[in-house]
Protein backbone atom coordinates (compact mmCIF):
# COMPACT_ATOMS: atom_id res chain seq x y z
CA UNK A 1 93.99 -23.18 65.46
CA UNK A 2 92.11 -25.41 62.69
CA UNK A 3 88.98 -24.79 65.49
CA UNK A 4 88.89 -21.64 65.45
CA UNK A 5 89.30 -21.04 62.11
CA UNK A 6 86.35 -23.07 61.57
CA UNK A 7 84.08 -20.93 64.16
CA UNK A 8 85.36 -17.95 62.97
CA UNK A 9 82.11 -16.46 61.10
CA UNK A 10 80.11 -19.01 61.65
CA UNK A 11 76.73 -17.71 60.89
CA UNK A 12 78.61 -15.67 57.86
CA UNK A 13 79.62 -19.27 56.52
CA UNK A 14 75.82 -20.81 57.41
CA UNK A 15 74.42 -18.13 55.09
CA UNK A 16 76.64 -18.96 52.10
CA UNK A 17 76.13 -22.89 52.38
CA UNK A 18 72.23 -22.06 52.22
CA UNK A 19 72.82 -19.87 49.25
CA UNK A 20 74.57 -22.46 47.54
CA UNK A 21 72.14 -24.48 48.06
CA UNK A 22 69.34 -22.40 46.88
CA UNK A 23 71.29 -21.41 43.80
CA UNK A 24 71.50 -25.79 42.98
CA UNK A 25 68.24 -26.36 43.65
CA UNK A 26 67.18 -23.24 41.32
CA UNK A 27 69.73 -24.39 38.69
CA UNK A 28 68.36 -27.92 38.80
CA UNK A 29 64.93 -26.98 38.50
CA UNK A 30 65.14 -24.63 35.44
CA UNK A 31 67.69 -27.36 33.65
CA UNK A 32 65.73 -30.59 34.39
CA UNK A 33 62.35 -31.32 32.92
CA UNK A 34 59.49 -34.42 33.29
CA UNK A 35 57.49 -35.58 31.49
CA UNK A 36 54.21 -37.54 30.94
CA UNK A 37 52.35 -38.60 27.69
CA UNK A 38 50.97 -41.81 26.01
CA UNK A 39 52.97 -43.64 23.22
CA UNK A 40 52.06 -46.53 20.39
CA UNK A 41 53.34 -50.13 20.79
CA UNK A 42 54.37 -51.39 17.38
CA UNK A 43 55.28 -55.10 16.78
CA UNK A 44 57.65 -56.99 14.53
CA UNK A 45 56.86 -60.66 13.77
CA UNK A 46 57.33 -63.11 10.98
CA UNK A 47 55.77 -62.69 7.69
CA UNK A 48 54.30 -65.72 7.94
CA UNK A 49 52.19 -65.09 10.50
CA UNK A 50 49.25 -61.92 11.73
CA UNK A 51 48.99 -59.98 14.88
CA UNK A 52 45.62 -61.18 15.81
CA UNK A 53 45.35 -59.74 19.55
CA UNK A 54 47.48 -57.95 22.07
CA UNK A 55 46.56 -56.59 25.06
CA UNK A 56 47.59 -52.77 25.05
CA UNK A 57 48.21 -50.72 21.99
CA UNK A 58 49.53 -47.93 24.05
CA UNK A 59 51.29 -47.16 26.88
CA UNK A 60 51.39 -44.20 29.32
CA UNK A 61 55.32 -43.39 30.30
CA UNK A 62 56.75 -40.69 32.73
CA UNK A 63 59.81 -39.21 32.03
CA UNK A 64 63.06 -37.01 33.34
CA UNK A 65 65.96 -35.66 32.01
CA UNK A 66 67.52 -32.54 31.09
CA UNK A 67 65.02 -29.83 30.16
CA UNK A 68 66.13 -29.62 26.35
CA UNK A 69 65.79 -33.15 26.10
CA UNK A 70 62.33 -33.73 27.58
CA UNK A 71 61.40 -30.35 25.41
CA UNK A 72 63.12 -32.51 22.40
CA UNK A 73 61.50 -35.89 23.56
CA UNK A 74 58.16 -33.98 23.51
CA UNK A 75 58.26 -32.35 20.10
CA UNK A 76 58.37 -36.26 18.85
CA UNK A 77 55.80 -37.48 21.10
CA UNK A 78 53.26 -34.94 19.36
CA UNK A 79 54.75 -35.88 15.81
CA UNK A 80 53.72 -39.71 17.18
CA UNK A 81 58.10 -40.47 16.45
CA UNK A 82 58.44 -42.05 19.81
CA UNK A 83 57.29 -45.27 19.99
CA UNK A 84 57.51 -48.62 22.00
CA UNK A 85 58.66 -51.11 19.76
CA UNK A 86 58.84 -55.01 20.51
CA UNK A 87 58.85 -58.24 18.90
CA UNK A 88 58.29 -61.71 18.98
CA UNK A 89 60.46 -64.44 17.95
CA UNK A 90 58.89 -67.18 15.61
CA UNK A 91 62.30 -69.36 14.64
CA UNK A 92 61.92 -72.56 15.96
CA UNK A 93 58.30 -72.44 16.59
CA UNK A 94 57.27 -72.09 12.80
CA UNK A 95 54.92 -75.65 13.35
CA UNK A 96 52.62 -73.71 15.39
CA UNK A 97 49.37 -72.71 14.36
CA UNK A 98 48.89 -70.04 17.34
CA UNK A 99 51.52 -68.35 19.47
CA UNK A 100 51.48 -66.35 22.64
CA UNK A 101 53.69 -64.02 24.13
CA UNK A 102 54.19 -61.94 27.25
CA UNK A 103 56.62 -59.43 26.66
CA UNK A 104 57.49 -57.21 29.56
CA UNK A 105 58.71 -53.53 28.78
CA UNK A 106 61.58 -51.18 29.81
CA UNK A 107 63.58 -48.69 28.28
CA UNK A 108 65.26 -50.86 25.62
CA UNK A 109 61.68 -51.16 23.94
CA UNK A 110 61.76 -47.20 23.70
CA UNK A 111 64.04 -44.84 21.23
CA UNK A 112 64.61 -42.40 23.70
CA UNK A 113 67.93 -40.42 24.15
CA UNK A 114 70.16 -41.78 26.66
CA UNK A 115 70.63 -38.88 29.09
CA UNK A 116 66.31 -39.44 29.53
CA UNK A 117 65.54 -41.88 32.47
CA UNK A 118 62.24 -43.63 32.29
CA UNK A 119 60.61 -43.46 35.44
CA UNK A 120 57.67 -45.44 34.83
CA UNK A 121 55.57 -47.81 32.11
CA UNK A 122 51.73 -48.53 32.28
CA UNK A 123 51.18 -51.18 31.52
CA UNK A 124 54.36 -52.75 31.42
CA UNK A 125 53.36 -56.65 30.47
CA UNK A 126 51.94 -56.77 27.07
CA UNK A 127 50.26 -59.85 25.87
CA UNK A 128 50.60 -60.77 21.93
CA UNK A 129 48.65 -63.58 20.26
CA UNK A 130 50.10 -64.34 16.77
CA UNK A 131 48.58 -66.78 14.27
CA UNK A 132 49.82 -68.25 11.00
CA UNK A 133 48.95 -66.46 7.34
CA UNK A 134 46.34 -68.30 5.10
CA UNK A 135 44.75 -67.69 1.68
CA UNK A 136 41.41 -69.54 1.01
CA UNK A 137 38.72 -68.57 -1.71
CA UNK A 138 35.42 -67.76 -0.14
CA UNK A 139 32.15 -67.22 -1.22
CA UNK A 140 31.06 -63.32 -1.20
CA UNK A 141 27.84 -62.74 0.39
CA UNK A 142 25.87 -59.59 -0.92
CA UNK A 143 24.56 -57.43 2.21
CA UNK A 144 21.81 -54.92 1.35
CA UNK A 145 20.87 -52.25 4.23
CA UNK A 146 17.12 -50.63 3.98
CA UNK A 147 14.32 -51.10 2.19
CA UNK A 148 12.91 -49.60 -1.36
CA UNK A 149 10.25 -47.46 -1.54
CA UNK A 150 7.18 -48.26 -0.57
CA UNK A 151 5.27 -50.34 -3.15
CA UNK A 152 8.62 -51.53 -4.76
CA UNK A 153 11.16 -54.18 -5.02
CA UNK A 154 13.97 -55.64 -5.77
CA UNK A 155 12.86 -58.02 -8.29
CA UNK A 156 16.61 -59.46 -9.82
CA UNK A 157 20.39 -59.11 -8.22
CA UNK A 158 23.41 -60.00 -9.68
CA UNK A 159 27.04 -59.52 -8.48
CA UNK A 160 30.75 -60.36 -9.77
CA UNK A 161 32.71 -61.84 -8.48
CA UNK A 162 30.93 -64.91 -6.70
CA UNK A 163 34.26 -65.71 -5.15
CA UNK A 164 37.44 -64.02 -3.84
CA UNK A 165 41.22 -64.96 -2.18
CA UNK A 166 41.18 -63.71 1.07
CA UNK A 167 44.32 -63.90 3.19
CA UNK A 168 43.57 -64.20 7.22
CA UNK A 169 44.20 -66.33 10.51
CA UNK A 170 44.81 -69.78 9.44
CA UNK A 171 42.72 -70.95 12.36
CA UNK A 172 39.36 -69.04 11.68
CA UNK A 173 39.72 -69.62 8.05
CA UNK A 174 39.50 -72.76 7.91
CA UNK A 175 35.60 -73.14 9.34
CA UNK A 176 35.10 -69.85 6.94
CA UNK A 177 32.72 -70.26 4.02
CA UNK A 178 31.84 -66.98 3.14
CA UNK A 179 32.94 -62.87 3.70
CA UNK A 180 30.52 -60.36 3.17
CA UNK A 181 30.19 -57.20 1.49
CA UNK A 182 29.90 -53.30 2.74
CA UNK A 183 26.48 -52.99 3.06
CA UNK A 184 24.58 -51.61 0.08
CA UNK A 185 22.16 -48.75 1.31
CA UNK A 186 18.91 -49.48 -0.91
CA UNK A 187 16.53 -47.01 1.26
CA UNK A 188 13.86 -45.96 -0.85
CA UNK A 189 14.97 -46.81 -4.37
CA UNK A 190 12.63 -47.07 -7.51
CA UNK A 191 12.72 -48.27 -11.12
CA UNK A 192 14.42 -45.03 -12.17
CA UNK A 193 17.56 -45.78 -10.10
CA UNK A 194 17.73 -49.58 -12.15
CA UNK A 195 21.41 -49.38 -12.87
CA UNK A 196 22.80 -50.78 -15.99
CA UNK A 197 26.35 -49.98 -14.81
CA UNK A 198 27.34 -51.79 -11.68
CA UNK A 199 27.99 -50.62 -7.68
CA UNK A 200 31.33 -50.77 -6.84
CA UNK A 201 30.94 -52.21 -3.32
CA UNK A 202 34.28 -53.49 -1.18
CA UNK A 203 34.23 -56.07 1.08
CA UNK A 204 34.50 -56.59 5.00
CA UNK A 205 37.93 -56.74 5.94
CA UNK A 206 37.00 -59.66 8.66
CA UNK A 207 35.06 -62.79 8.46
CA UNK A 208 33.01 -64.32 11.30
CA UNK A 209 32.45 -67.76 12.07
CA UNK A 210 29.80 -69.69 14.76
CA UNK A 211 32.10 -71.64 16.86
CA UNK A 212 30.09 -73.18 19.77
CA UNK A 213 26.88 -71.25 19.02
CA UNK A 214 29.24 -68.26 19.37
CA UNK A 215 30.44 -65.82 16.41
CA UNK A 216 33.85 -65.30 16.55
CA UNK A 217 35.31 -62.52 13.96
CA UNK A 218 38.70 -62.07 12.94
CA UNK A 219 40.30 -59.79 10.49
CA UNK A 220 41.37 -60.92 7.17
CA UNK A 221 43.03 -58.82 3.79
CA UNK A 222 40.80 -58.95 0.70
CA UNK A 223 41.84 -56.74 -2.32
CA UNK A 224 39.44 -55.83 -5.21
CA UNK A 225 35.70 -54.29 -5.61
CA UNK A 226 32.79 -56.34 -5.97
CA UNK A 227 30.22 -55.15 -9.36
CA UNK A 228 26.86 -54.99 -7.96
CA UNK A 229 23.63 -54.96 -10.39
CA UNK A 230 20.01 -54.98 -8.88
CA UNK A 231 16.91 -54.30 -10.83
CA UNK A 232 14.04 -52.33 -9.42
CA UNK A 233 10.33 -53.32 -10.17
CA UNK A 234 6.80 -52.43 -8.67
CA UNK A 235 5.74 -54.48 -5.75
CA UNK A 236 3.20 -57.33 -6.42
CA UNK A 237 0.55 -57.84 -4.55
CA UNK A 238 -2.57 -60.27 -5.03
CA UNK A 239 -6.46 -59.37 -5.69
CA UNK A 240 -9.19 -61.76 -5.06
CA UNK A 241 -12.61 -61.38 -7.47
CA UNK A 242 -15.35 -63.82 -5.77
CA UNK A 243 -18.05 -65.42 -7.98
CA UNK A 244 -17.20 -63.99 -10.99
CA UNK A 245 -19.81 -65.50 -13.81
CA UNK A 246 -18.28 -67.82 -16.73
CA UNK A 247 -19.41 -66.51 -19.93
CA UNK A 248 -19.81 -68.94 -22.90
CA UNK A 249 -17.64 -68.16 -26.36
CA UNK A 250 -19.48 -69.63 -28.82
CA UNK A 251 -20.03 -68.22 -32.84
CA UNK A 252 -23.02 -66.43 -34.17
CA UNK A 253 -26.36 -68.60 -34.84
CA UNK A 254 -24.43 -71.70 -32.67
CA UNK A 255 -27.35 -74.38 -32.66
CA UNK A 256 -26.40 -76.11 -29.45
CA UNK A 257 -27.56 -75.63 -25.99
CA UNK A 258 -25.23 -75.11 -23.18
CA UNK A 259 -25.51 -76.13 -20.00
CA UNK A 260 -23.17 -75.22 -17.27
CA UNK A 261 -22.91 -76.90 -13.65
CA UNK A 262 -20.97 -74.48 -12.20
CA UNK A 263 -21.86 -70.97 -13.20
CA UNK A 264 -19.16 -69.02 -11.33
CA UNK A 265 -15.93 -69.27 -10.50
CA UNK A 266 -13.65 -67.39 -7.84
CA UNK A 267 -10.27 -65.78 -8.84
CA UNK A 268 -7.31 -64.94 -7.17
CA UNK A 269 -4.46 -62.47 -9.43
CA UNK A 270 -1.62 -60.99 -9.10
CA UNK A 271 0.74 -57.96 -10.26
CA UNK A 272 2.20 -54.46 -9.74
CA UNK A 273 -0.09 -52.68 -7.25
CA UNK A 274 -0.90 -49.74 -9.01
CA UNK A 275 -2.39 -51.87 -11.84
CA UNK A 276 -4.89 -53.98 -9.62
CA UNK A 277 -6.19 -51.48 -7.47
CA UNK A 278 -7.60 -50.00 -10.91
CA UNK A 279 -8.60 -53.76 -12.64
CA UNK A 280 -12.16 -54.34 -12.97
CA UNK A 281 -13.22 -57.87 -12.03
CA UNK A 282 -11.73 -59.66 -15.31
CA UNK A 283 -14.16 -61.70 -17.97
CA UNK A 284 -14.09 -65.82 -17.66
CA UNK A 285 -15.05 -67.92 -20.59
CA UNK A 286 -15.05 -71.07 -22.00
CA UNK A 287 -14.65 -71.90 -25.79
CA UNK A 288 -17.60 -74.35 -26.85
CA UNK A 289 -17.14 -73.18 -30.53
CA UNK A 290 -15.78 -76.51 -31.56
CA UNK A 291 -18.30 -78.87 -29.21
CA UNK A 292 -21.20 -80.70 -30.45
CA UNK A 293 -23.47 -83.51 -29.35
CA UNK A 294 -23.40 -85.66 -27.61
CA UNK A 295 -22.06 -84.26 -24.05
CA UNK A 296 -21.00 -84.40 -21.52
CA UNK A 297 -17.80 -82.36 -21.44
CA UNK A 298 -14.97 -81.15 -19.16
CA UNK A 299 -13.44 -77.96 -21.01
CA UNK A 300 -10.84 -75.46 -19.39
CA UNK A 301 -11.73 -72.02 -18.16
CA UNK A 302 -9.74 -68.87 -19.72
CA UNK A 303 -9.22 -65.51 -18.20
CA UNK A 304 -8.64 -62.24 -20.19
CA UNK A 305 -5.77 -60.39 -17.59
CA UNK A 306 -4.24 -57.10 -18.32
CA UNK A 307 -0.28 -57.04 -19.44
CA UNK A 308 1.66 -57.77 -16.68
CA UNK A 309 -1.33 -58.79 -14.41
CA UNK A 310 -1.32 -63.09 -13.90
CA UNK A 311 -3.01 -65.56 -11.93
CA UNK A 312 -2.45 -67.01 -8.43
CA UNK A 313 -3.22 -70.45 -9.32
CA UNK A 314 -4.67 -72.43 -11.31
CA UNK A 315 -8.50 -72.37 -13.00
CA UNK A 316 -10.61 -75.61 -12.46
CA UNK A 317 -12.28 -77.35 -15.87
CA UNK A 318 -16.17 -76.97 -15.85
CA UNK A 319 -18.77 -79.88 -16.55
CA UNK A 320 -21.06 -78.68 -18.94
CA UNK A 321 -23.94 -80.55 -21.13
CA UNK A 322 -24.87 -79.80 -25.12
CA UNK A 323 -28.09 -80.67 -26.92
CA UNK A 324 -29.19 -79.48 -29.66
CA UNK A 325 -31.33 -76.70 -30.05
CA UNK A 326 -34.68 -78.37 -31.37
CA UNK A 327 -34.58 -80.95 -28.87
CA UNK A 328 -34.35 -79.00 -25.96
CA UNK A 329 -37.66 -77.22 -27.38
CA UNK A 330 -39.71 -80.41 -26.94
């Protein structure tokens, strides 16, 4: 009886369990939702100590779950709310200078909702390196980028402060002397942009250090502005003037002859460009106002220079020999 019940409209029956199937599959399908998208990694860790490495900052997860959730899970994925979060413990360990940790992922590390299943994590291992917190005082080190105008240059520079607290990775600090500026862009500056108020110019969140013949850089936290003064002056440049002739400076009706062993002299001066390349070759004396018989002498040369025009070196003294007039007539 129970058999033929059960063959009784067979193909009738076949047709339903198909379309009751088909209706599941349809239901399923427009009530469950996946997705895919990339999320930040955030870590926790002592105060004490800095995040100085980790291998990932993101990871790409796939997810399913009912379709209002995944639409839900979504909306905070583009707001950047969902985020893998993990942590590593320092109690206990608090004597070490460096610590690293492996910590491997799943859903715990995730504030999804709980009806969501997380299918997959790449990459699932994430490799922290933690170091302890230092504050040292360091030198600053001015950095200038460019060059001033042609035919100029930067002729004084003065910054405050010379030194500042700078909090970073107690094992990089320690062979740290110095942490430089921002660079200051000085392209084609002239006198006019001399500044008598100051740059404000941060500094380089990082300081490197030459370990091995190798620079290694880490990051460090330095508050504050650094006041930058430079002043701005015409380039100088030297001008030679070859056997230029030494005149004597003597008063009128001087009764003494003069004589010179070394007539000439070459000179070598320097100063802003624009006031050489127009300086005639410059007058060379020496004062025999005050010299009388008998000679010889050894007197210093002088040389009249324009303001802000000096020389490159140093003038020799001169032998000279002085008679007086009526003898050297005989």
């Amino acid at each position: 009886m129970l058999k033929e019940t059960l063959s009784n409209n067979l193909g009738a029956k076949l047709m339903a369990l198909v379309m009751a199937l088909a209706l599941w599959l349809f239901a399923t399908g427009k009530y469950t939702g996946e997705l895919s998208c990339t999320v930040p990694i955030e870590v926790s860790f002592s105060e004490g100590y800095m995040l100085l490495d980790q291998s990932s900052t993101a990871v790409n997860i796939k997810l399913t779950g009912p379709k209002s959730s995944i639409d839900y899970v979504s909306d905070l994925v583009g707001e950047r709310k969902i985020i893998a979060r993990c942590g590593v413990p320092v109690e206990g360990r608090e004597s070490e200078e460096v610590i690293e940790e492996m910590v491997i992922l799943d859903k715990r590390n995730f504030n999804l909702p709980s009806e969501v299943t997380l299918d997959m994590i790449r990459p699932k291992n994430i490799k922290l390196l933690l170091v302890r917190r230092e504050t040292k005082t360091l030198t600053v080190a001015l950095q200038k980028r460019g060059e001033p105008m042609p035919g100029y240059m930067i002729t004084r520079e003065f910054f405050f402060p010379f030194d500042v607290q700078v909090t970073g990775p107690a094992n990089i600090l320690k062979d740290a002397t110095a942490i430089k500026t921002i660079p200051i862009d000085i392209s084609n500056i002239t006198p006019e942009q001399n500044r008598t108020f100051p740059w404000q110019v941060p500094l380089e969140q990082r300081v490197v250090i030459s370990r091995n013949d190798k620079a290694t850089a880490a990051p460090v936290e330095c508050e504050g502005m650094i006041n930058v003064w430079l002043d701005i002056a015409e380039e100088l440049v030297s001008k030679n003037f070859e056997k230029v002739g030494i005149k004597l400076l003597e008063p009128p009706g001087f009764p003494y002859n003069i004589e010179l062993e070394q007539k000439s002299v070459n000179l070598k001066v320097k100063g802003p460009k624009s006031v050489l390349d127009k300086l005639a070759v410059p007058d060379v004396y020496i004062n025999v106002s005050d010299l009388k018989p008998p000679g010889p002498y050894k007197q210093p040369l002088t040389c009249k220079l324009p303001p802000m025009v000096e020389l490159d070196g140093k003038l020799p003294e001169i032998h000279l020999d002085i008679t007086a007039e009526e003898v050297a007539k005989k």
